[in-house]
PDB file of N, CA and C in Angstrom:
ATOM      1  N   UNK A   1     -44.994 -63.836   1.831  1.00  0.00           N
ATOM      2  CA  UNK A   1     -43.567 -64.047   2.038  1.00  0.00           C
ATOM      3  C   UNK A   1     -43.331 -64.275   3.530  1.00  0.00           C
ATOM      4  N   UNK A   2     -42.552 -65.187   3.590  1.00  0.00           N
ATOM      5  CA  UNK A   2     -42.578 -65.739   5.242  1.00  0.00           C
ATOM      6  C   UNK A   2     -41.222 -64.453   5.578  1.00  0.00           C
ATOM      7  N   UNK A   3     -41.405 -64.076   6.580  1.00  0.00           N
ATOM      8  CA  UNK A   3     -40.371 -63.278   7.521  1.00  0.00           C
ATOM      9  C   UNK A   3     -39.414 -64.132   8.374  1.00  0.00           C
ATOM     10  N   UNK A   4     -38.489 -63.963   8.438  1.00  0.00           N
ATOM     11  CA  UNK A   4     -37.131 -64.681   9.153  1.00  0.00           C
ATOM     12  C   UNK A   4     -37.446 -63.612  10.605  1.00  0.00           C
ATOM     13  N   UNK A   5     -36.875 -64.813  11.437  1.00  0.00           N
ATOM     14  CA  UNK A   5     -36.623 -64.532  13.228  1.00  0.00           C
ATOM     15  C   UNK A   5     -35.581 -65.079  13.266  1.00  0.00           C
ATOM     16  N   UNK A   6     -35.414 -64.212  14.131  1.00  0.00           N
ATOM     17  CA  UNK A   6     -34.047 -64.555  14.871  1.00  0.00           C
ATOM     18  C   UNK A   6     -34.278 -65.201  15.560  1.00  0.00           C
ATOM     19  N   UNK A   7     -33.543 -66.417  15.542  1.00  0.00           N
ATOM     20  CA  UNK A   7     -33.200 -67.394  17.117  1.00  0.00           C
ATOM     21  C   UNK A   7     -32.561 -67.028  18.065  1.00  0.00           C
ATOM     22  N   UNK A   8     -32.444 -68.045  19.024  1.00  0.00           N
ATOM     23  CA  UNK A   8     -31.899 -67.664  20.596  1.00  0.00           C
ATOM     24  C   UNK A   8     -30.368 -67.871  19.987  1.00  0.00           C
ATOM     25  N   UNK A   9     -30.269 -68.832  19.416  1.00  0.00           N
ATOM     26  CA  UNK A   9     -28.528 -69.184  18.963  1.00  0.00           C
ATOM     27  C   UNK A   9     -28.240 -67.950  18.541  1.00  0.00           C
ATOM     28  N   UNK A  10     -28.946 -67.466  17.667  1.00  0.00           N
ATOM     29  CA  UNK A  10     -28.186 -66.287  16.448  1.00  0.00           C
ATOM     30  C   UNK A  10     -27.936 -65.055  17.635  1.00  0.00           C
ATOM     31  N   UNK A  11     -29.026 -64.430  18.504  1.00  0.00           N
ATOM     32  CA  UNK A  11     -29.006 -63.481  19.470  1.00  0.00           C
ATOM     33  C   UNK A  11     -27.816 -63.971  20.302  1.00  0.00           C
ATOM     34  N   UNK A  12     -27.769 -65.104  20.968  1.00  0.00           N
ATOM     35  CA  UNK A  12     -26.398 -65.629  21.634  1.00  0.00           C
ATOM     36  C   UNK A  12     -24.902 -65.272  20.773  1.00  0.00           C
ATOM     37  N   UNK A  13     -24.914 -65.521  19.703  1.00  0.00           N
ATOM     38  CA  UNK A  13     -23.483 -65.405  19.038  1.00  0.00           C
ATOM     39  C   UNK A  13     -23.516 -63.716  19.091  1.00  0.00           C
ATOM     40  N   UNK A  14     -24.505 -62.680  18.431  1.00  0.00           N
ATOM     41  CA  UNK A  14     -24.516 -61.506  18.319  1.00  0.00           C
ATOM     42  C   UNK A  14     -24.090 -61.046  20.067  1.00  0.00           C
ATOM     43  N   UNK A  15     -24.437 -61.225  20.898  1.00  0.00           N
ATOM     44  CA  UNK A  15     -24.251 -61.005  22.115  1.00  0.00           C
ATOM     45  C   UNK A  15     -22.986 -61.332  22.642  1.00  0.00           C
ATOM     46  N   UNK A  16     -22.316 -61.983  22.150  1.00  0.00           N
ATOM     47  CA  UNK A  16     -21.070 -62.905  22.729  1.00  0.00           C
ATOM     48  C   UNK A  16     -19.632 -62.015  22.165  1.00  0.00           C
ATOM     49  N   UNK A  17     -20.312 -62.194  20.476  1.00  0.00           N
ATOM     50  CA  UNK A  17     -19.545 -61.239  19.648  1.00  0.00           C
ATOM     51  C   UNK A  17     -19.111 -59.966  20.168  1.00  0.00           C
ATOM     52  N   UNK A  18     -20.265 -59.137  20.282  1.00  0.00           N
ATOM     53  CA  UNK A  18     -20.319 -57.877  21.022  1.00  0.00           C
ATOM     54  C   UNK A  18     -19.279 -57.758  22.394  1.00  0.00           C
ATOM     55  N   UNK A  19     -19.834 -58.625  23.509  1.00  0.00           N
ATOM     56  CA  UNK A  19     -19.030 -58.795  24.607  1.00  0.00           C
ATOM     57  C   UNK A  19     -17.475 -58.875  24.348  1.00  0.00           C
ATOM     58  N   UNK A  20     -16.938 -59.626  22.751  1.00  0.00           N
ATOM     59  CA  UNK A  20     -15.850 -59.748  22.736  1.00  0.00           C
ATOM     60  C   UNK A  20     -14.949 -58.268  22.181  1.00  0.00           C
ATOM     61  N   UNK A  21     -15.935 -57.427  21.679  1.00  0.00           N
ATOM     62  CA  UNK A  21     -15.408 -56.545  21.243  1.00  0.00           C
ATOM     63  C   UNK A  21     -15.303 -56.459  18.930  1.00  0.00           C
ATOM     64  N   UNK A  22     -15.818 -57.870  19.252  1.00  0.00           N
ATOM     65  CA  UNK A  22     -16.064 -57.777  17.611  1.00  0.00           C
ATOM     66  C   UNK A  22     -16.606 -57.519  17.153  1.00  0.00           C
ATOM     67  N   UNK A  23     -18.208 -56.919  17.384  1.00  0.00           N
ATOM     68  CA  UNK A  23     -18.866 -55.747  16.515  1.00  0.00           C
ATOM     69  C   UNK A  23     -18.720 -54.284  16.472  1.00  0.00           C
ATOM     70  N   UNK A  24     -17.468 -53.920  17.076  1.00  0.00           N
ATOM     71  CA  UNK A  24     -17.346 -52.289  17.244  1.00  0.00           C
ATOM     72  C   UNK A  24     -16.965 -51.826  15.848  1.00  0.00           C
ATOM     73  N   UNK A  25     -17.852 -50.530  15.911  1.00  0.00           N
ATOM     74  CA  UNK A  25     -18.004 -49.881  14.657  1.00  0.00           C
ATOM     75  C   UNK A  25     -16.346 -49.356  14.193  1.00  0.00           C
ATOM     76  N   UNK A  26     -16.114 -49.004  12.827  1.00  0.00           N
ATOM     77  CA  UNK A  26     -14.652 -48.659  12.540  1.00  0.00           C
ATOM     78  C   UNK A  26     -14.697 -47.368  12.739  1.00  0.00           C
ATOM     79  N   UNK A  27     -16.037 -46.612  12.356  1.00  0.00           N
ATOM     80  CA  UNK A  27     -15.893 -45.220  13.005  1.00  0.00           C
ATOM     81  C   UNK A  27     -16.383 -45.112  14.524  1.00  0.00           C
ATOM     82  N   UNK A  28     -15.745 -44.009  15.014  1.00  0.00           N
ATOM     83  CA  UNK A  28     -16.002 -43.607  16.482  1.00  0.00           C
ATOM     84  C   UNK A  28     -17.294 -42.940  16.441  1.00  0.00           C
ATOM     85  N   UNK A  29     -18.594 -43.560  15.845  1.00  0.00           N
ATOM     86  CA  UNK A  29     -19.716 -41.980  15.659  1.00  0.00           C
ATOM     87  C   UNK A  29     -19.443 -41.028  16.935  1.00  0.00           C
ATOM     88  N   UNK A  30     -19.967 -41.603  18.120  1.00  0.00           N
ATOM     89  CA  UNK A  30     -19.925 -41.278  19.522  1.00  0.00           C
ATOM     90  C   UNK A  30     -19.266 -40.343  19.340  1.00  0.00           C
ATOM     91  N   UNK A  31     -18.043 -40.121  18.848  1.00  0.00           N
ATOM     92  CA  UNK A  31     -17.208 -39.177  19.333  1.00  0.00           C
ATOM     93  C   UNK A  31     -17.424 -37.525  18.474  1.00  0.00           C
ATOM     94  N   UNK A  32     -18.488 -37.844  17.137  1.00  0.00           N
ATOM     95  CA  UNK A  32     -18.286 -36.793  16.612  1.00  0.00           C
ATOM     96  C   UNK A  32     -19.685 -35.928  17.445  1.00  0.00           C
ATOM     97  N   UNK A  33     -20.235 -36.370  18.362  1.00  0.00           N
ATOM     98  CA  UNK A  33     -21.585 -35.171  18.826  1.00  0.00           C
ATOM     99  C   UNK A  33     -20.343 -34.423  20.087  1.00  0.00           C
ATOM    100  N   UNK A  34     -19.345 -34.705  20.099  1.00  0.00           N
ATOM    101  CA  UNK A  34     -18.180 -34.204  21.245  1.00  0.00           C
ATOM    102  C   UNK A  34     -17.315 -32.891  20.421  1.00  0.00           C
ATOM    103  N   UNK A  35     -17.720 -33.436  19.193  1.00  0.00           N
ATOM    104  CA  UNK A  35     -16.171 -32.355  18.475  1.00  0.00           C
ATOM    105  C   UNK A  35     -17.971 -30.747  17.629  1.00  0.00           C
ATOM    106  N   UNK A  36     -16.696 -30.110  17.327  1.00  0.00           N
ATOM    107  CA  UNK A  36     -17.265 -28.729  17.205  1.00  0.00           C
ATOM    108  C   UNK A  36     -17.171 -28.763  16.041  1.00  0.00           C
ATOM    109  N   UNK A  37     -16.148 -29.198  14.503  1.00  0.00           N
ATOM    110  CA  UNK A  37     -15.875 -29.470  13.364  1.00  0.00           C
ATOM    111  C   UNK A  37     -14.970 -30.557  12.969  1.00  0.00           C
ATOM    112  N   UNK A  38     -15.897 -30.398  11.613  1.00  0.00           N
ATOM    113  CA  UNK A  38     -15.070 -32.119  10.879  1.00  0.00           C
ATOM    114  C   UNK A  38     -14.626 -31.406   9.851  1.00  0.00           C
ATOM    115  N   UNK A  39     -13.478 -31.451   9.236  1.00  0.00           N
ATOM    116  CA  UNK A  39     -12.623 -31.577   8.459  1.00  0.00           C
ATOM    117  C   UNK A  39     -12.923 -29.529   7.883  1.00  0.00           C
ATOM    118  N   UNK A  40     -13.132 -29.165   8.865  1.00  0.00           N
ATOM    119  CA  UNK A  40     -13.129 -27.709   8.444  1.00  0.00           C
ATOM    120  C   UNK A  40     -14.039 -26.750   8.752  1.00  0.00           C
ATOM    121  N   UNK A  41     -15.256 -27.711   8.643  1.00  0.00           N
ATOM    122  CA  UNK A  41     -16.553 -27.665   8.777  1.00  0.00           C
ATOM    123  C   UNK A  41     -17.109 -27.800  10.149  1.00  0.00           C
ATOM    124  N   UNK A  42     -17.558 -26.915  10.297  1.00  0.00           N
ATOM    125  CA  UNK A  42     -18.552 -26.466  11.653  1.00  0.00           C
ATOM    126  C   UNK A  42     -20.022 -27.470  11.954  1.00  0.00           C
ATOM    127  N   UNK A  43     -19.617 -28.491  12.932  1.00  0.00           N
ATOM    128  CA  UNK A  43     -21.291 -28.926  13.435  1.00  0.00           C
ATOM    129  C   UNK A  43     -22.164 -28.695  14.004  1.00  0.00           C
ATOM    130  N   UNK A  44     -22.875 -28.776  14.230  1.00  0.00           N
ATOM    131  CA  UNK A  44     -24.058 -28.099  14.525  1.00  0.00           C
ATOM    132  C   UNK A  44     -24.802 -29.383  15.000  1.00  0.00           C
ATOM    133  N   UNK A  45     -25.354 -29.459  16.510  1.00  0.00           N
ATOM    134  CA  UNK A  45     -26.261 -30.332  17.468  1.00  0.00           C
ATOM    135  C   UNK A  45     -27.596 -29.861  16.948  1.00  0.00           C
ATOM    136  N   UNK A  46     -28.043 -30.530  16.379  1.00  0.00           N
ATOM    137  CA  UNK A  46     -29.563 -30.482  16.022  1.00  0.00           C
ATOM    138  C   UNK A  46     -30.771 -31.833  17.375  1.00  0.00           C
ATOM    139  N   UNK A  47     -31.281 -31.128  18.295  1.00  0.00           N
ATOM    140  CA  UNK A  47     -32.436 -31.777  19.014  1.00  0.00           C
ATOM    141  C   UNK A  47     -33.534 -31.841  17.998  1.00  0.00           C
ATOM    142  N   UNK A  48     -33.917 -33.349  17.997  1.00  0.00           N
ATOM    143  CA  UNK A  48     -35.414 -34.381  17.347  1.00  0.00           C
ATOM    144  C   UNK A  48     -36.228 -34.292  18.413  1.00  0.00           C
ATOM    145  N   UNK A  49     -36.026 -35.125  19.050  1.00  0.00           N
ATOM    146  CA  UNK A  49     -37.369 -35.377  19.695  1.00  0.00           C
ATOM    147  C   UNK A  49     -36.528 -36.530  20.744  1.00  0.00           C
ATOM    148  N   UNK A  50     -38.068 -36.946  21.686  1.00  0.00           N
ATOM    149  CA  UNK A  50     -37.587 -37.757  22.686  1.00  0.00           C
ATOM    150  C   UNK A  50     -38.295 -39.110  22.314  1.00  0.00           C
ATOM    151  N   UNK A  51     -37.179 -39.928  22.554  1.00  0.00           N
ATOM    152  CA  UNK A  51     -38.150 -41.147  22.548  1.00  0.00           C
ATOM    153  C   UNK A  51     -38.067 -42.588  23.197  1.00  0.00           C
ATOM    154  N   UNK A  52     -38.962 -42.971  23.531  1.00  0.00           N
ATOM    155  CA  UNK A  52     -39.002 -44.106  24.795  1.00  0.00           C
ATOM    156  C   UNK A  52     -39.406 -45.312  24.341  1.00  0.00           C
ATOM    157  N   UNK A  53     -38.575 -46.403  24.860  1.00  0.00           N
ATOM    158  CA  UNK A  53     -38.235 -47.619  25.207  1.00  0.00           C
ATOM    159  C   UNK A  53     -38.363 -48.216  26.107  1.00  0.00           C
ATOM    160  N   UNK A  54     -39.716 -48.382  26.241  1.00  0.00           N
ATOM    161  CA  UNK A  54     -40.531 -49.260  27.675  1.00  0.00           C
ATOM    162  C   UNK A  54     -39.767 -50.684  27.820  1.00  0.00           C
ATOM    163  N   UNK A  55     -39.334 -51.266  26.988  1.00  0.00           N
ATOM    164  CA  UNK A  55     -38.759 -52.998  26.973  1.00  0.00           C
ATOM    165  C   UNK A  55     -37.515 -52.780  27.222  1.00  0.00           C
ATOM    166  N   UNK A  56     -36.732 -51.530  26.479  1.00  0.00           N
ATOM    167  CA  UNK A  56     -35.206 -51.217  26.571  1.00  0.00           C
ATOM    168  C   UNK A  56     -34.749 -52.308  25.327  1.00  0.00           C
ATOM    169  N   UNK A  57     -35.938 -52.604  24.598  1.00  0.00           N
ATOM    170  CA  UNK A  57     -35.181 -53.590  23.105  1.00  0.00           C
ATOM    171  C   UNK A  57     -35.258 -52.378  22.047  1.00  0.00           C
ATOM    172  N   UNK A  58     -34.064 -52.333  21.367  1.00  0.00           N
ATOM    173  CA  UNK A  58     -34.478 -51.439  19.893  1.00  0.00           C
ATOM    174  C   UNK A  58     -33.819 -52.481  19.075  1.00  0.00           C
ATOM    175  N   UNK A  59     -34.675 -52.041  17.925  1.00  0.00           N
ATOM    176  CA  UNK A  59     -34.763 -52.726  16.289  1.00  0.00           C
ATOM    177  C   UNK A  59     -34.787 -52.012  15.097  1.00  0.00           C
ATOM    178  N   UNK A  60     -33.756 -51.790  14.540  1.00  0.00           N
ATOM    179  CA  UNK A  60     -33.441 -50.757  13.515  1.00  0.00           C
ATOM    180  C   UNK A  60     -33.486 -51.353  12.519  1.00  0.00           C
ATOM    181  N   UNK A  61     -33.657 -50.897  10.929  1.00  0.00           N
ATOM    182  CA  UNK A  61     -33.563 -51.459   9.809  1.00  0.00           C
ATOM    183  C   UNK A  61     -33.941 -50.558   8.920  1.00  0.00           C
ATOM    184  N   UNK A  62     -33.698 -50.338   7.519  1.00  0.00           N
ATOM    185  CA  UNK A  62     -34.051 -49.956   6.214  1.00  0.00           C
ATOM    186  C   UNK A  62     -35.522 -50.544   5.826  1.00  0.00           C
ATOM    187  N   UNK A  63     -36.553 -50.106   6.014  1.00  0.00           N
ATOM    188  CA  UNK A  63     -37.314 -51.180   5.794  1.00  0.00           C
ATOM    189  C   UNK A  63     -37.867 -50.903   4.335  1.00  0.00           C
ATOM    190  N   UNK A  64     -37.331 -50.416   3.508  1.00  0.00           N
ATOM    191  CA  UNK A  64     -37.595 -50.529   2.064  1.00  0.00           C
ATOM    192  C   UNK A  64     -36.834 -51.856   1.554  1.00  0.00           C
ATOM    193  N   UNK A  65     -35.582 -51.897   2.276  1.00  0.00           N
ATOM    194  CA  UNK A  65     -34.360 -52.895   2.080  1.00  0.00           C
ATOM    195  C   UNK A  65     -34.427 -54.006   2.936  1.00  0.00           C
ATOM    196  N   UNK A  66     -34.883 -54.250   4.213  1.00  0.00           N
ATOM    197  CA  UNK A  66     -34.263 -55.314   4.804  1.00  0.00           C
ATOM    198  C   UNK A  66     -35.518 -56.015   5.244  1.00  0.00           C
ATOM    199  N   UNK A  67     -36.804 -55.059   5.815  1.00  0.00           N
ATOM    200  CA  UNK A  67     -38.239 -55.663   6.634  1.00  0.00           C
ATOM    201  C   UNK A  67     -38.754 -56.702   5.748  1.00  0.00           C
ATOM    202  N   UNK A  68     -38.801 -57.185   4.450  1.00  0.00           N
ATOM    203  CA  UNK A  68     -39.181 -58.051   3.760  1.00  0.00           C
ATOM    204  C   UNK A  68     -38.370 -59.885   4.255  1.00  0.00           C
ATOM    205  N   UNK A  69     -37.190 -59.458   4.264  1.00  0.00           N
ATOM    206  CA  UNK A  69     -36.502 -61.081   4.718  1.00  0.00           C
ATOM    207  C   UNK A  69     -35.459 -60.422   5.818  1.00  0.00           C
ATOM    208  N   UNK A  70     -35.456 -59.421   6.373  1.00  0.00           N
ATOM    209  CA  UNK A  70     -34.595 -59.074   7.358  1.00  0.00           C
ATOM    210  C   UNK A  70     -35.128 -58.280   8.546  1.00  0.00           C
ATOM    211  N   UNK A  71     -36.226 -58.801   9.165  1.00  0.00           N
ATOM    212  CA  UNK A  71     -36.954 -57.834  10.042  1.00  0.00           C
ATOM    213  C   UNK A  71     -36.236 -57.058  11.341  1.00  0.00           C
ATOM    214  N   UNK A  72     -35.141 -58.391  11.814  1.00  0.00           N
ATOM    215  CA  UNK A  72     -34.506 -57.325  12.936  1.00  0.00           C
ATOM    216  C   UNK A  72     -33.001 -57.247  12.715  1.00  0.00           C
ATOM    217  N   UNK A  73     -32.706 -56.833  11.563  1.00  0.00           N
ATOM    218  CA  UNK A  73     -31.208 -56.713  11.540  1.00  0.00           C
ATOM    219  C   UNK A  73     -30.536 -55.865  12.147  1.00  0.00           C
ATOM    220  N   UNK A  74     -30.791 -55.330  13.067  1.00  0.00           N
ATOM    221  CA  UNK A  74     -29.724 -54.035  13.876  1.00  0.00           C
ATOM    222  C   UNK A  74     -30.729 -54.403  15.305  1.00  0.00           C
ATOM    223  N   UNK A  75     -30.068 -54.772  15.974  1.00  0.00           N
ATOM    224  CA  UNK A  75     -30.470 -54.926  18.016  1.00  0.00           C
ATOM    225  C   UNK A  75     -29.508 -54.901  18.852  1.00  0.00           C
ATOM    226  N   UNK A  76     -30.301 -53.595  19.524  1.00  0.00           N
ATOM    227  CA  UNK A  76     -29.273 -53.450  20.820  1.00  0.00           C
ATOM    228  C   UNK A  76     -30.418 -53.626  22.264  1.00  0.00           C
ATOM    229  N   UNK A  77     -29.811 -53.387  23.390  1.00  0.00           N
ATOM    230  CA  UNK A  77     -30.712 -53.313  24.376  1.00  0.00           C
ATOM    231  C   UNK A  77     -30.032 -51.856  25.465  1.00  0.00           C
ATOM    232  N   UNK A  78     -31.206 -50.797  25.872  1.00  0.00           N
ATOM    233  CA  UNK A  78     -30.712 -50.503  26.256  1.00  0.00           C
ATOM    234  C   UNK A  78     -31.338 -50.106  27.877  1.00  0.00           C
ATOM    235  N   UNK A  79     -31.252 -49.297  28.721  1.00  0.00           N
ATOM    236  CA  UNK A  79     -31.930 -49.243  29.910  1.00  0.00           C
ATOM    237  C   UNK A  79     -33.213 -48.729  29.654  1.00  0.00           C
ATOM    238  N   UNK A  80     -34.466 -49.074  29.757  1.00  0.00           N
ATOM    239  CA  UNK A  80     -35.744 -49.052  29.182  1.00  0.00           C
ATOM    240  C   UNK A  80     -36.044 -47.564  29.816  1.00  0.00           C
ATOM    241  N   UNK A  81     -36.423 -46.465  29.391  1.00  0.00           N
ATOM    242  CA  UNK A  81     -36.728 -45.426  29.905  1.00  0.00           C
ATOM    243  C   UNK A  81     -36.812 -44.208  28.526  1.00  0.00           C
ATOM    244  N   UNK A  82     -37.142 -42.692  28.605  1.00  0.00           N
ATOM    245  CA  UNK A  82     -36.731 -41.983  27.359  1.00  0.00           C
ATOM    246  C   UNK A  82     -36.090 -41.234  27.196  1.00  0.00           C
ATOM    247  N   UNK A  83     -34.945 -40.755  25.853  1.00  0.00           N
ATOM    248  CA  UNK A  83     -34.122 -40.651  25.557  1.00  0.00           C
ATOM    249  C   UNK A  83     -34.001 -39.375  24.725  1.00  0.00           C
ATOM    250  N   UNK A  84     -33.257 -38.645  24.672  1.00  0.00           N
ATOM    251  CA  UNK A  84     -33.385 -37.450  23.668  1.00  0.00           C
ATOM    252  C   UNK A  84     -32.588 -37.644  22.661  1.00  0.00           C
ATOM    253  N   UNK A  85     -32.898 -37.596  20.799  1.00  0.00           N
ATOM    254  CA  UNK A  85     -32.499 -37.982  20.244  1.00  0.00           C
ATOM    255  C   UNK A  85     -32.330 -36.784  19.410  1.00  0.00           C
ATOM    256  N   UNK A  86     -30.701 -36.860  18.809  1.00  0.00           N
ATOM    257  CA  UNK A  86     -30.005 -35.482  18.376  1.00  0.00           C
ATOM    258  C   UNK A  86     -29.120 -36.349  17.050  1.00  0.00           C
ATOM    259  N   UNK A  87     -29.333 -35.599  16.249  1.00  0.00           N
ATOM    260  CA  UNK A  87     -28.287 -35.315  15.002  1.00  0.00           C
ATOM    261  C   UNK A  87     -27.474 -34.681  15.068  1.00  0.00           C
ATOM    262  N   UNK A  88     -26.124 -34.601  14.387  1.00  0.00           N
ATOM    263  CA  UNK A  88     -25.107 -33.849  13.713  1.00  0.00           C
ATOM    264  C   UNK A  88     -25.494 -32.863  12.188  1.00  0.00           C
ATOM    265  N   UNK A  89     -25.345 -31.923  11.832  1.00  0.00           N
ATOM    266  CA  UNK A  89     -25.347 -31.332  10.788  1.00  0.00           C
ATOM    267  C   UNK A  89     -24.486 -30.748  10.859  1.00  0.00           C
ATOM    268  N   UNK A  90     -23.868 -30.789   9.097  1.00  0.00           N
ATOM    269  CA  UNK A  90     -22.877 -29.369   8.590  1.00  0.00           C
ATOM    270  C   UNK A  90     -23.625 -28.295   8.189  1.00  0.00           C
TER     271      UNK A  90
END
C-alpha cells in the first residue's frame, strides 16, 4: 500500500491556516492543566516522562487508524529541545 506525503502546498495552506487563526481548537485544553476541577471533580497533574525533539518537528496520529493512508496527520513544530510531558486525571 503506497503511503501519502504531504506536499510543500498542503504544509503551506496548514501553516497559513494556522497563522490565520483557523485551526484553533474549540476547546481551550491548555487551560485545563491551570484549573484544580472540572465540573466538580478534582484534577490531578499526573508527570510521564520527558521527551525530546532534536528537529523540533512532531507527528502525531492513531496509527491503528490513520498510519496506513494518513502518515502525518497532526504537525506542529516546536523549539527542538526536551520537554516534560504531563496528563490530567480525575
Amino acid at each position: 500500500m503506497e503511503q501519502s506525503k504531504l506536499t510543500s502546498e498542503w504544509i503551506q495552506t496548514f501553516n497559513r491556516l494556522g497563522s490565520e487563526g483557523k485551526l484553533k481548537p474549540t476547546v481551550p485544553y491548555h487551560d485545563l492543566f491551570d484549573r484544580k476541577e472540572l465540573k466538580g471533580f478534582p484534577l490531578h497533574t499526573l508527570p510521564m516522562w520527558t521527551v525530546t525533539f532534536p528537529t523540533g518537528h512532531i507527528t502525531c496520529c492513531d496509527p491503528l487508524v490513520t498510519l496506513p493512508n494518513k502518515p502525518d496527520t497532526y504537525i506542529r513544530t516546536v523549539e527542538p529541545g526536551t520537554y516534560l510531558l504531563e496528563t490530567k486525571i480525575i
